[in-house]
N, C-alpha and C. Protein backbone atom coordinates (compact mmCIF):
# COMPACT_ATOMS: atom_id res chain seq x y z
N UNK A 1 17.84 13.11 1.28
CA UNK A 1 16.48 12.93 1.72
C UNK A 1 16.11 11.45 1.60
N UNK A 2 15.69 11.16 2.67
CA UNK A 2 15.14 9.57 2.47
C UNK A 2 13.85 9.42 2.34
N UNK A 3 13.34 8.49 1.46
CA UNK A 3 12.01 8.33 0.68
C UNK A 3 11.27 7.02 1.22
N UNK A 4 10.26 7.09 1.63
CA UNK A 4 9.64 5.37 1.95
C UNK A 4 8.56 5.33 1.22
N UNK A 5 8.23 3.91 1.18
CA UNK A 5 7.47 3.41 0.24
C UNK A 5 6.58 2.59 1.28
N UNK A 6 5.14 2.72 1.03
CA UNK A 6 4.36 1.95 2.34
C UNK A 6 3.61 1.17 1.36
N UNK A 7 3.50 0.09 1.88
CA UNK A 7 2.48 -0.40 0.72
C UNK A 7 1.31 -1.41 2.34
N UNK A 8 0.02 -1.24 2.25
CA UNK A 8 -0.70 -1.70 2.57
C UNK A 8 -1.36 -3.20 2.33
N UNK A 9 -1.21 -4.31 2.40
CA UNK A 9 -1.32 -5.82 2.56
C UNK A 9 -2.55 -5.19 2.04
N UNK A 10 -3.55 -5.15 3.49
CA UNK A 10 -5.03 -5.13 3.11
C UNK A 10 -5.28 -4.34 2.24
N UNK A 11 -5.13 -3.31 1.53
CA UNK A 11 -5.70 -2.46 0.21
C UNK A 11 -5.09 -3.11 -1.02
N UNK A 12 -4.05 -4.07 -0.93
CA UNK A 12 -3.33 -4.53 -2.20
C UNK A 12 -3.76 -5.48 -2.20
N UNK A 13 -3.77 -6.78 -1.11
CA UNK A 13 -4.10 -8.09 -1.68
C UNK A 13 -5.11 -8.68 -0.05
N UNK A 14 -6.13 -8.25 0.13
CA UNK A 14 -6.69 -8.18 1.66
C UNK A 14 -6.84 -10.06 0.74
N UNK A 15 -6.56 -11.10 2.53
CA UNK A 15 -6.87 -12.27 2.59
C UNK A 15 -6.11 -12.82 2.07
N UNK A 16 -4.80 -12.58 2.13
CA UNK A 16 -3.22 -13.53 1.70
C UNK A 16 -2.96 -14.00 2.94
N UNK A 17 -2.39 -14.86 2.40
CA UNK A 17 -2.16 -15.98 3.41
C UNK A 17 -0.50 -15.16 4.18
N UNK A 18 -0.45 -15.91 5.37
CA UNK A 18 0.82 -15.02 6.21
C UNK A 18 2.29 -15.53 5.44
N UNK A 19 1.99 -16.65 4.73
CA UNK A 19 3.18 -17.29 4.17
C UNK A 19 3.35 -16.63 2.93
N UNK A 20 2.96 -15.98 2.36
CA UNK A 20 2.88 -14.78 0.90
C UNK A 20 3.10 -13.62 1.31
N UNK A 21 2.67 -13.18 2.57
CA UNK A 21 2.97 -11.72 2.90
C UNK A 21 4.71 -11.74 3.23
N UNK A 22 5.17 -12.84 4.03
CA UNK A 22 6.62 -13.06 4.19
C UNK A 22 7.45 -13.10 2.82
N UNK A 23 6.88 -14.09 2.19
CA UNK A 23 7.51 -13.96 1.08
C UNK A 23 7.74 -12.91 0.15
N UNK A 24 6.43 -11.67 0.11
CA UNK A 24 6.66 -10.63 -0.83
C UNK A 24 7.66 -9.55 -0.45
N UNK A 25 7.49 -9.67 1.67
CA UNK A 25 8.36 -8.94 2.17
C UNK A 25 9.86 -9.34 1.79
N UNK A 26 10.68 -10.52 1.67
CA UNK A 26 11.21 -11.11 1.83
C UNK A 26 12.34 -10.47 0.16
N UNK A 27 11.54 -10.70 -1.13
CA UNK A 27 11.68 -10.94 -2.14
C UNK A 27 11.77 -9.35 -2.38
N UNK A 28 11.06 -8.42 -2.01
CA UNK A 28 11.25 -6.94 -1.85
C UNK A 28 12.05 -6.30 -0.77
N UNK A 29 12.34 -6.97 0.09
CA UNK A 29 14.01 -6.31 1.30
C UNK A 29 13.08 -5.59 2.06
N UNK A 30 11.77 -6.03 1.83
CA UNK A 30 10.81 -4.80 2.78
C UNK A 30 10.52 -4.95 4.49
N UNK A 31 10.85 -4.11 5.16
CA UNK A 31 10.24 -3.93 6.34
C UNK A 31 8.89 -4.67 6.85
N UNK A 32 8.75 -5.25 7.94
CA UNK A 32 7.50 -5.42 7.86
C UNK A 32 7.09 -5.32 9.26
N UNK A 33 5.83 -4.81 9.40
CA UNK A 33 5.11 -4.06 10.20
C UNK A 33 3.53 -4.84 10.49
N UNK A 34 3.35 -4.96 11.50
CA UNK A 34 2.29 -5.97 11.63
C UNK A 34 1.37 -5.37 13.28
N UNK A 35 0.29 -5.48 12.60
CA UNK A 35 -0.67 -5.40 14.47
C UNK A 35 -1.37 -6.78 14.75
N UNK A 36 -1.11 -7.73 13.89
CA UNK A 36 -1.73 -9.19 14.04
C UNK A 36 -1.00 -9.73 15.24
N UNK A 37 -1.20 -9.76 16.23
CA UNK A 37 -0.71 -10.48 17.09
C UNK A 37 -0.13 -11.76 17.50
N UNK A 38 -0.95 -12.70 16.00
CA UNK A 38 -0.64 -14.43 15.70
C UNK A 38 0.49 -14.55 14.77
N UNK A 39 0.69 -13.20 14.02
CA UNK A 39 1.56 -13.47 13.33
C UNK A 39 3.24 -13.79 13.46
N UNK A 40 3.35 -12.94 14.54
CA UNK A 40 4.82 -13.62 15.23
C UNK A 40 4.88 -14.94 15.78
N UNK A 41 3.93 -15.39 16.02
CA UNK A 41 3.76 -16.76 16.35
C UNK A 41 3.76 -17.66 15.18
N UNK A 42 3.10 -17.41 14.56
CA UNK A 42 2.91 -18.44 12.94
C UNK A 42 4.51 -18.05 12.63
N UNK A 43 5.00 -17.43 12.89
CA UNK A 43 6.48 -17.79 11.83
C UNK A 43 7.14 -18.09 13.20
N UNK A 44 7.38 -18.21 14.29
CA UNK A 44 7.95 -19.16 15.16
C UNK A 44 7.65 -20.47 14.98
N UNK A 45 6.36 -20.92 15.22
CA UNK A 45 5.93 -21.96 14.96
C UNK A 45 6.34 -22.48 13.52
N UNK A 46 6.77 -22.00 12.36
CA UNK A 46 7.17 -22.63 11.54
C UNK A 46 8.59 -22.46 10.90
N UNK A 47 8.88 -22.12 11.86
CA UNK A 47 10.56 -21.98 12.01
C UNK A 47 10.84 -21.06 10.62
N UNK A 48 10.32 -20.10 10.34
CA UNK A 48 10.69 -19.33 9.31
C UNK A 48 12.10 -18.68 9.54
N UNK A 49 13.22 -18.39 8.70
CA UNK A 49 14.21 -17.91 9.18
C UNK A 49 14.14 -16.68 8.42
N UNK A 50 14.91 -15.65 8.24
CA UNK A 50 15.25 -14.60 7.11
C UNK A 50 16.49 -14.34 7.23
């Protein structure tokens, strides 16, 4: 049985910056799921790699 774990940005830490949300994803192997539309852009634009 496979188990997921959702954790909500806005109910945990609403008004983090997009460079902390990468990073927590990042540092946790977590999935990340987004309806912000700028946000694929802000990590193009700053050449984020993973």
């Amino acid at each position: 049985m496979l188990v997921f774990e959702v954790v909500s940005v806005k109910e945990v830490a609403i008004g983090i910056e997009d460079e902390k949300v990468i990073q927590m994803a990042l540092k946790n192997n977590w999935l990340l799921l987004t309806q912000d539309k700028d946000f694929g852009e802000w990590v193009f634009a700053h050449l984020l790699k993973t």
